[in-house]
Every structure is written in structure tokens, then in C-alpha cells.
C-alpha atoms as a PDB file:
ATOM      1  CA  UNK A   1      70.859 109.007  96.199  1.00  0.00           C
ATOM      2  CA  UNK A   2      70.702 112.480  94.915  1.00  0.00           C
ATOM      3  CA  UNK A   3      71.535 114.925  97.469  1.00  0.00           C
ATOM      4  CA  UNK A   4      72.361 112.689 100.242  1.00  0.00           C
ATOM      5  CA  UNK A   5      75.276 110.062 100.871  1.00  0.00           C
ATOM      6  CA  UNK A   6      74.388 106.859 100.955  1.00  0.00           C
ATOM      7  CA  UNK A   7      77.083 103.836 102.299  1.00  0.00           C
ATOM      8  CA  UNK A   8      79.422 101.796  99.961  1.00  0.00           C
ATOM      9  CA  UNK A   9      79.718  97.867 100.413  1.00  0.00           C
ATOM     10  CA  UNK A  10      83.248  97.866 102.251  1.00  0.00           C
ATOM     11  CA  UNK A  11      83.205 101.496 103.356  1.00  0.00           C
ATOM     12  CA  UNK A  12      82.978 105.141 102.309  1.00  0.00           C
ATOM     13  CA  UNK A  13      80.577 107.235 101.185  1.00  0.00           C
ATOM     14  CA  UNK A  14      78.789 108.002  97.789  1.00  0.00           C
ATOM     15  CA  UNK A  15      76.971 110.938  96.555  1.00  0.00           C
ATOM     16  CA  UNK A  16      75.222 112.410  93.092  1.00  0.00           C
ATOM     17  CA  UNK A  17      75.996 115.549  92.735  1.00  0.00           C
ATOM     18  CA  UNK A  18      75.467 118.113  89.604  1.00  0.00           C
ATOM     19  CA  UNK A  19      77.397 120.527  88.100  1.00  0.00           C
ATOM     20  CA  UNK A  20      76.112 123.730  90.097  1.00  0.00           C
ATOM     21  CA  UNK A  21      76.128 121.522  93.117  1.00  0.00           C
ATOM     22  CA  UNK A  22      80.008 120.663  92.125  1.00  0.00           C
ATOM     23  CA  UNK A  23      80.651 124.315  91.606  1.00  0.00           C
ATOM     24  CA  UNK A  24      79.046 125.330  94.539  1.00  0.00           C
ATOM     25  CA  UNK A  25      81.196 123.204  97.198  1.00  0.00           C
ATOM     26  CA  UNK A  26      84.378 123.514  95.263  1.00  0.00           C
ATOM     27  CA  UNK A  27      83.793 127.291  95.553  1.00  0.00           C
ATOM     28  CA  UNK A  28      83.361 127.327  99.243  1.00  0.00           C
ATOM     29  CA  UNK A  29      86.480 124.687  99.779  1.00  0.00           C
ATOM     30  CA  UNK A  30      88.636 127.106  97.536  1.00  0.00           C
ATOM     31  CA  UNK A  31      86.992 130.454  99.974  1.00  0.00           C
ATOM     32  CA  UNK A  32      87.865 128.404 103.089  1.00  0.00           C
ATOM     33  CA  UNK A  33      91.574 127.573 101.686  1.00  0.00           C
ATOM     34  CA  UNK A  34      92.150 131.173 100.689  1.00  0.00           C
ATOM     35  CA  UNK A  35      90.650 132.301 104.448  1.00  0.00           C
ATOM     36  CA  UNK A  36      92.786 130.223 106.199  1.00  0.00           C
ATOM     37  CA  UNK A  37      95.945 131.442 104.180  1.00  0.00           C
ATOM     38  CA  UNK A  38      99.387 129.330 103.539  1.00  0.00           C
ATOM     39  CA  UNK A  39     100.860 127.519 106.526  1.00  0.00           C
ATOM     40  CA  UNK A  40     104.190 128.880 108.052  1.00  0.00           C
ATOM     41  CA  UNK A  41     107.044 128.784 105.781  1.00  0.00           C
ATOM     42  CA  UNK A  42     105.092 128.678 102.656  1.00  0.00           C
ATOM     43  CA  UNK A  43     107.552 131.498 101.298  1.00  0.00           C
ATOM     44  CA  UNK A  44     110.615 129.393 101.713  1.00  0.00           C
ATOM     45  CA  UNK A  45     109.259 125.934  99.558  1.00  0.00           C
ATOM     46  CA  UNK A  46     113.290 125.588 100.355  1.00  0.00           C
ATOM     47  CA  UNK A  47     113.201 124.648 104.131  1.00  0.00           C
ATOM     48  CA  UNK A  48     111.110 121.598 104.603  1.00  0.00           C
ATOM     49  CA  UNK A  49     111.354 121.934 108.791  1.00  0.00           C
ATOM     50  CA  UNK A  50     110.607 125.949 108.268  1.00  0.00           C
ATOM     51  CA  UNK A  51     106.286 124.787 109.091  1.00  0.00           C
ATOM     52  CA  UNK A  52     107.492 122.237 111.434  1.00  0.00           C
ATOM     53  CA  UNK A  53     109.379 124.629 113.864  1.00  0.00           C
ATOM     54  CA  UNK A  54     107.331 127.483 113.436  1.00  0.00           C
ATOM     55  CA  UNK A  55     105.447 129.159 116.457  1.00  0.00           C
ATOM     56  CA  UNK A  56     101.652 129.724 116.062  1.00  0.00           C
ATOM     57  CA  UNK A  57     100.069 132.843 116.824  1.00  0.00           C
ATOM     58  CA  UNK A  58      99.546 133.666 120.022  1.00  0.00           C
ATOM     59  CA  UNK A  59      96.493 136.087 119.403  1.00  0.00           C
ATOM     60  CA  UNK A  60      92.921 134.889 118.397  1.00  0.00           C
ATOM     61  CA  UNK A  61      92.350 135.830 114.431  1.00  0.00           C
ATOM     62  CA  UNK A  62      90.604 139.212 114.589  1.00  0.00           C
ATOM     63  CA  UNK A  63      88.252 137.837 111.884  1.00  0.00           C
ATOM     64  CA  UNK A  64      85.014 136.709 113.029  1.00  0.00           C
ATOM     65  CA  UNK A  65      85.082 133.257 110.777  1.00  0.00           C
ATOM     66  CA  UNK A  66      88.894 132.435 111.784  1.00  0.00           C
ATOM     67  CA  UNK A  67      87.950 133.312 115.380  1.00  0.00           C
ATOM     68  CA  UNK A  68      84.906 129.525 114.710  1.00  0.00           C
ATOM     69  CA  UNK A  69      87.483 128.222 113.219  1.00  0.00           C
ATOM     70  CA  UNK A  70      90.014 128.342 115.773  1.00  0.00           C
ATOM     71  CA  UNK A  71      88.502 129.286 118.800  1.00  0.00           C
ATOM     72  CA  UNK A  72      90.070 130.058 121.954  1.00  0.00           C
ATOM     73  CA  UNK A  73      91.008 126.475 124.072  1.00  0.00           C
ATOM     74  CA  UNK A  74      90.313 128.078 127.568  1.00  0.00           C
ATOM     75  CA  UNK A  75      87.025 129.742 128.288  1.00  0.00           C
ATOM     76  CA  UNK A  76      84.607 129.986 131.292  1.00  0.00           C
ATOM     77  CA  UNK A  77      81.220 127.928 130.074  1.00  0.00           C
ATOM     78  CA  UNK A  78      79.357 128.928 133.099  1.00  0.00           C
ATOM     79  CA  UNK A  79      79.403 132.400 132.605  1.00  0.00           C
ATOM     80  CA  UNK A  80      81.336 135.571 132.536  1.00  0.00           C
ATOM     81  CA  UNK A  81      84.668 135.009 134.550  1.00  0.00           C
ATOM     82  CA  UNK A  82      86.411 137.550 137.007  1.00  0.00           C
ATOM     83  CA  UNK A  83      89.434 139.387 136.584  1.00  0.00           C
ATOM     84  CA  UNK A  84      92.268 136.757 137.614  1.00  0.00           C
ATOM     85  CA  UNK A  85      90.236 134.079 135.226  1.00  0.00           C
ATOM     86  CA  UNK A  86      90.132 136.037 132.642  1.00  0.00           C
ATOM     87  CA  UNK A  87      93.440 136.171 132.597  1.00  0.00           C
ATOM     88  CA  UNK A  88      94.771 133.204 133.528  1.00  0.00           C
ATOM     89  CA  UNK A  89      91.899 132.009 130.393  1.00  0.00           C
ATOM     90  CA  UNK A  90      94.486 134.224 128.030  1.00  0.00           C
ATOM     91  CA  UNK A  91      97.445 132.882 128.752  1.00  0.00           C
ATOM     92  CA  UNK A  92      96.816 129.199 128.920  1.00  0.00           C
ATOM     93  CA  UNK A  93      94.580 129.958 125.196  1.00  0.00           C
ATOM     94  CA  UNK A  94      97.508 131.700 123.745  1.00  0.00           C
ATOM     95  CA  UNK A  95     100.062 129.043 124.879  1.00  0.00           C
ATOM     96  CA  UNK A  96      97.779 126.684 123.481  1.00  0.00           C
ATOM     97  CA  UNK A  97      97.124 128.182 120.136  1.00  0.00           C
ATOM     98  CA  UNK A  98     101.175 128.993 120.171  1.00  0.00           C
ATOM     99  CA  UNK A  99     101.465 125.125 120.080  1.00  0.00           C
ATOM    100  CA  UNK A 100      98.449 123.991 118.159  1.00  0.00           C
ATOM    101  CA  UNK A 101      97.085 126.573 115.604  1.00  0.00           C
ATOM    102  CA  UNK A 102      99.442 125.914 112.667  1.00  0.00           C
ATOM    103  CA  UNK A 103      98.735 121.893 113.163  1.00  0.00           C
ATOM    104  CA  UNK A 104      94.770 122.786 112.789  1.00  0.00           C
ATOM    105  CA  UNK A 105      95.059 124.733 109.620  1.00  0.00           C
ATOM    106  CA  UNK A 106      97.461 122.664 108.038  1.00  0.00           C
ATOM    107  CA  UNK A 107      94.822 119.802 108.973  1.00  0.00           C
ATOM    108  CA  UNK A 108      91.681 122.216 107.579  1.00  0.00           C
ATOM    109  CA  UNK A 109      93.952 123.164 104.598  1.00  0.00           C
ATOM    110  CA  UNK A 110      94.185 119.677 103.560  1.00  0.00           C
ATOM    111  CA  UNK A 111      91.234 118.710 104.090  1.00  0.00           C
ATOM    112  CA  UNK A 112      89.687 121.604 101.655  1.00  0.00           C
ATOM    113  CA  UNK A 113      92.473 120.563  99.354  1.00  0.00           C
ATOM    114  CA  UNK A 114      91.205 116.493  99.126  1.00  0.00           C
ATOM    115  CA  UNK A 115      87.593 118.179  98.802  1.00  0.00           C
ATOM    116  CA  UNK A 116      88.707 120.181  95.806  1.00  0.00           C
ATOM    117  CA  UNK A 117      90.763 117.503  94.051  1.00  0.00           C
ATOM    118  CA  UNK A 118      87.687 115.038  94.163  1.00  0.00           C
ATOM    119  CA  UNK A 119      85.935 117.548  92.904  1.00  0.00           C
ATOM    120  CA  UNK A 120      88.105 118.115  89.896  1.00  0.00           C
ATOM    121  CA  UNK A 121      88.327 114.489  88.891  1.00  0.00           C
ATOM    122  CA  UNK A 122      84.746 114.430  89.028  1.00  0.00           C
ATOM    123  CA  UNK A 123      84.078 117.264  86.816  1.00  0.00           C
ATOM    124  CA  UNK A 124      86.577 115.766  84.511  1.00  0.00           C
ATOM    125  CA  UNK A 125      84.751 112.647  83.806  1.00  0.00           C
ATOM    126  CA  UNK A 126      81.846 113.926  82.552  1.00  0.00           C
ATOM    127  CA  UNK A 127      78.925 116.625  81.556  1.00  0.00           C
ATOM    128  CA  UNK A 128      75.569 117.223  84.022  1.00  0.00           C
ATOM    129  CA  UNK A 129      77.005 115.679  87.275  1.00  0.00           C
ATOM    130  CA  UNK A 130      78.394 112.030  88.319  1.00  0.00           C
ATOM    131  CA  UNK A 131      78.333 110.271  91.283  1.00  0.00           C
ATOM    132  CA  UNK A 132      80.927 111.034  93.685  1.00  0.00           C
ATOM    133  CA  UNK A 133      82.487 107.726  95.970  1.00  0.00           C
ATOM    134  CA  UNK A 134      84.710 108.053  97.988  1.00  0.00           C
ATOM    135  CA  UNK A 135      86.840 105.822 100.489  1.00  0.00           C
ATOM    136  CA  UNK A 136      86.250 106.024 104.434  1.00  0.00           C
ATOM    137  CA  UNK A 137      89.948 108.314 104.573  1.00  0.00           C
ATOM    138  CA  UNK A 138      88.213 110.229 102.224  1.00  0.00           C
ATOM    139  CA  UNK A 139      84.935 110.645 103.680  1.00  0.00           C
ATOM    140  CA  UNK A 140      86.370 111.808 107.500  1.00  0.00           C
ATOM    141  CA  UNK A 141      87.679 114.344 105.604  1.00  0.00           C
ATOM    142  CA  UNK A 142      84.902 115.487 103.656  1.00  0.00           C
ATOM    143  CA  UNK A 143      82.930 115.857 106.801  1.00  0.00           C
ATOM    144  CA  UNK A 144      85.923 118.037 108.567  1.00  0.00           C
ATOM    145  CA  UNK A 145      85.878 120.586 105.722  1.00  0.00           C
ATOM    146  CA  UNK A 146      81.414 120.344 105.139  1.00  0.00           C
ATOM    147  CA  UNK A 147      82.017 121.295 108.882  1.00  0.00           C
ATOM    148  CA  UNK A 148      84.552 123.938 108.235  1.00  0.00           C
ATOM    149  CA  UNK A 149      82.535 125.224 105.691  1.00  0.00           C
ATOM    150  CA  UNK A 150      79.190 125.606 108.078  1.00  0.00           C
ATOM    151  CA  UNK A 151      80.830 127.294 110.371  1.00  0.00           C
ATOM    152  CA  UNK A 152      82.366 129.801 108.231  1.00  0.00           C
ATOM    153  CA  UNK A 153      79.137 130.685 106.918  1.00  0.00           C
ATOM    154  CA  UNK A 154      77.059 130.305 110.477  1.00  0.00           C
ATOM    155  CA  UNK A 155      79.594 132.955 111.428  1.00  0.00           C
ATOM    156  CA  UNK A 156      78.793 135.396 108.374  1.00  0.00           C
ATOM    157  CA  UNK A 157      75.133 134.848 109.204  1.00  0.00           C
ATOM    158  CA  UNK A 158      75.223 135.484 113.105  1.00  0.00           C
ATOM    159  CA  UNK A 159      74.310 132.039 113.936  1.00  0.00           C
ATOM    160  CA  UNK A 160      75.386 131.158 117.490  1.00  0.00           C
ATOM    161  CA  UNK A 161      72.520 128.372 118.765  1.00  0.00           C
ATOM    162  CA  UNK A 162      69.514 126.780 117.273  1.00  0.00           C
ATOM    163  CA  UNK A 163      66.942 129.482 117.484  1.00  0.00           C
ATOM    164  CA  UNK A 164      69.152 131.694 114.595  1.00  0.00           C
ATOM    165  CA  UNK A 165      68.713 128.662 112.899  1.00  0.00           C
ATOM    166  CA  UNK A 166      65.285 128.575 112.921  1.00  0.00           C
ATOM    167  CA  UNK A 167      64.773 132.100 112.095  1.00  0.00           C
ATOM    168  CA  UNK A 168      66.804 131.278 108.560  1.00  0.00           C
ATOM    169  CA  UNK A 169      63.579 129.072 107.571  1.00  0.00           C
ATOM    170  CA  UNK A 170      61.226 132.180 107.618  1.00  0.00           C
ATOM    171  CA  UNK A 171      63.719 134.817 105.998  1.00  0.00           C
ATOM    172  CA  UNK A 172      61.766 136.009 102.805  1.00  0.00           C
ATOM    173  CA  UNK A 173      62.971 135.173  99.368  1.00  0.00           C
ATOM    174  CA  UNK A 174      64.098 138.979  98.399  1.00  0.00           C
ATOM    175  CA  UNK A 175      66.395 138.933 101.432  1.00  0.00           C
ATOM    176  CA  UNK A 176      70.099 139.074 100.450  1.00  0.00           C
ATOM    177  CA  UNK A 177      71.500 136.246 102.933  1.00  0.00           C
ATOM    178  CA  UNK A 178      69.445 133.629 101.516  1.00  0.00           C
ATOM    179  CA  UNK A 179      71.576 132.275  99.072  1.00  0.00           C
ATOM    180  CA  UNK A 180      74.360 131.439 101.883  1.00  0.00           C
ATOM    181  CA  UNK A 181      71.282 130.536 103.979  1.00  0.00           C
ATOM    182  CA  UNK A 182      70.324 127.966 101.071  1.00  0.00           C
ATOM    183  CA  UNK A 183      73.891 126.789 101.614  1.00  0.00           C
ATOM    184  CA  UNK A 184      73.950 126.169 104.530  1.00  0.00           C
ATOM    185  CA  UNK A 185      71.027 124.451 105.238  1.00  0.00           C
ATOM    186  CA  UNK A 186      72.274 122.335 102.051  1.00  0.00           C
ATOM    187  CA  UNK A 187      75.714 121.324 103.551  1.00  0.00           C
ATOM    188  CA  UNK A 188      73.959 121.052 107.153  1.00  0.00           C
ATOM    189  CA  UNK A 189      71.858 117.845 104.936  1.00  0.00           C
ATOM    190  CA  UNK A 190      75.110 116.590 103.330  1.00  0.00           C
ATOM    191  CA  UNK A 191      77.058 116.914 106.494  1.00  0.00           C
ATOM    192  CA  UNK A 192      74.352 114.793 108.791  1.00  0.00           C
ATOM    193  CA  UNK A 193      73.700 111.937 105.583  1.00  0.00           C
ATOM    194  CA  UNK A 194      77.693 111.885 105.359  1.00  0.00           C
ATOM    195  CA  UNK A 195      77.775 111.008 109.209  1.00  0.00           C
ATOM    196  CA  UNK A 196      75.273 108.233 109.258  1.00  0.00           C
ATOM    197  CA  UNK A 197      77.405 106.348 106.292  1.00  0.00           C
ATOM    198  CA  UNK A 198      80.320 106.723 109.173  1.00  0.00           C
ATOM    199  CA  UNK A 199      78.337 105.271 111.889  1.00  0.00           C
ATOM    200  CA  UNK A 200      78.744 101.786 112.956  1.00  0.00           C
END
């Protein structure tokens, strides 16, 4: 099992993992969580309905790994639209992210969160890695944040389709990406062995 998840009788997902590979996801989640920044209200722990009231942005992040994260709703697929398209594309994204952006990082946040605290019960139980389980909730949101945490760092390294990810095979060894390319390709493994335990 080491490396990849592997099904549990009844459900959910198990993995070995060891302490650099602990330390290395729990990292990431904790980047991702500090990236995506507190939810709405967050400085008023006082007002409970403060996050559930509270407009989104209407503006796409100006940071390139916010803008995978939460990318515009309304865009042209065929192409480069004209004018009036372009336009109308705005609006009806910021409307949308006005309505919807604060749900999806609250969602992202909380999924990074359930990947840390796993994390931190597994470290607690013992020295030079364990064997992480966890139930099918559990698992759905292990693969949201292993996505998350791709695309954060596909964004960092310019990857947009599957030729840049075939040019990250042949980068040399004294080439300063390769660590996050080593990650990625990593969590790209765990990510597609996580999916086959949630297949039918």
C-alpha cells in the first residue's frame, strides 16, 4: 500500500504514509489555507450570520493560484469573444462569484482543515509513519483539497494542458522547480489511486 490508497471493506480509503510524506501534505494544506485567507466575518467570531450574509467579491483574485482556484463561471471556450461578449462574460462571472465565491472557500477551507487534522492524529500515534484510513466523508474530501493543492502548484509551474506536463518529466535535477515538480507528480499519483477507491 505504500504510496497509493487502496479500498477499505465497507468504504473509505487507506494509505501509508511517512513522516516527510506527512510533513509534506500537511505543509501544502496549511499554504493552501493561509492562500485562501479567513472567510467573511472572521474578525467578528461575535456574529454567527456575519459569513452567511456577506457578499463575495465581485472581481477575479489578482493572484494567479486564486484566479485556478476560483475561476471565472462565464467564459467563451471556442475562442476569443467580441466586445458585447466580453462583457456580458463579466457581468454574469462577477454576479456569479458575488453569490458563490465565499461558499467555495469556506468549502476548500474545510476541506484543507479535515486534511490537516488527520494528519495531526496521525503523527500523534506514532514515530516513522502509520497508515492513514479514512471514512468515504473523509476521503471526498481528501481528494477536493489533493485537487486544490495540484492546481495551486500547476499554476506556480505554468502548467495549462498536458504537454507542460510532459515537459516536467525531462526538467534536469539542478533545476529549481523540481521539488514542487516532484510534488506534484506525487499528489497527481495519490489523487488518481484515491479516486479508484471512490469508484463503484
Amino acid at each position: 500500500m505504500p504510496g497509493t490508497f487502496e479500498p477499505l471493506p465497507g468504504g473509505g480509503a487507506a494509505v501509508a504514509l511517512d513522516d516527510v510524506e506527512i510533513s509534506i501534505i500537511r505543509s501544502l494544506a496549511v499554504q493552501l489555507l493561509e492562500l485562501i485567507g479567513p472567510g467573511p466575518g472572521a474578525d467578528k467570531p461575535d456574529d454567527p450570520l456575519a459569513e452567511l450574509f456577506a457578499d463575495g467579491p465581485s472581481e477575479p483574485p489578482s493572484d494567479p493560484v486564486l484566479r485556478r482556484l476560483f475561476p471565472d463561471a462565464y467564459s467563451d471556450p471556442e475562442g476569443t469573444p467580441g466586445p458585447q461578449q466580453a462583457e456580458e462574460e463579466r457581468a454574469y462571472s462577477a454576479e456569479f462569484r458575488r453569490y458563490t465565491e465565499n461558499d467555495l472557500r469556506a468549502g476548500k477551507r474545510e476541506n484543507a482543515l479535515a486534511v490537516i487534522r488527520s494528519l495531526d492524529e496521525l503523527s500523534s500515534a506514532g514515530d516513522g509513519g502509520a497508515v492513514l484510513k479514512l471514512a468515504p466523508g473523509e476521503s471526498r474530501q481528501w481528494l477536493s483539497s489533493l485537487n486544490d493543492l495540484r492546481l495551486a502548484i500547476g499554476s506556480r509551474l505554468d502548467i495549462v494542458d498536458e504537454d507542460d506536463t510532459d515537459l516536467l518529466y525531462r526538467l534536469p535535477d539542478e533545476d529549481p522547480r523540481k521539488p514542487m515538480v516532484m510534488a506534484y507528480l506525487w499528489l497527481g499519483g495519490l489523487q488518481e489511486s484515491l479516486v479508484s477507491t471512490l469508484m463503484p
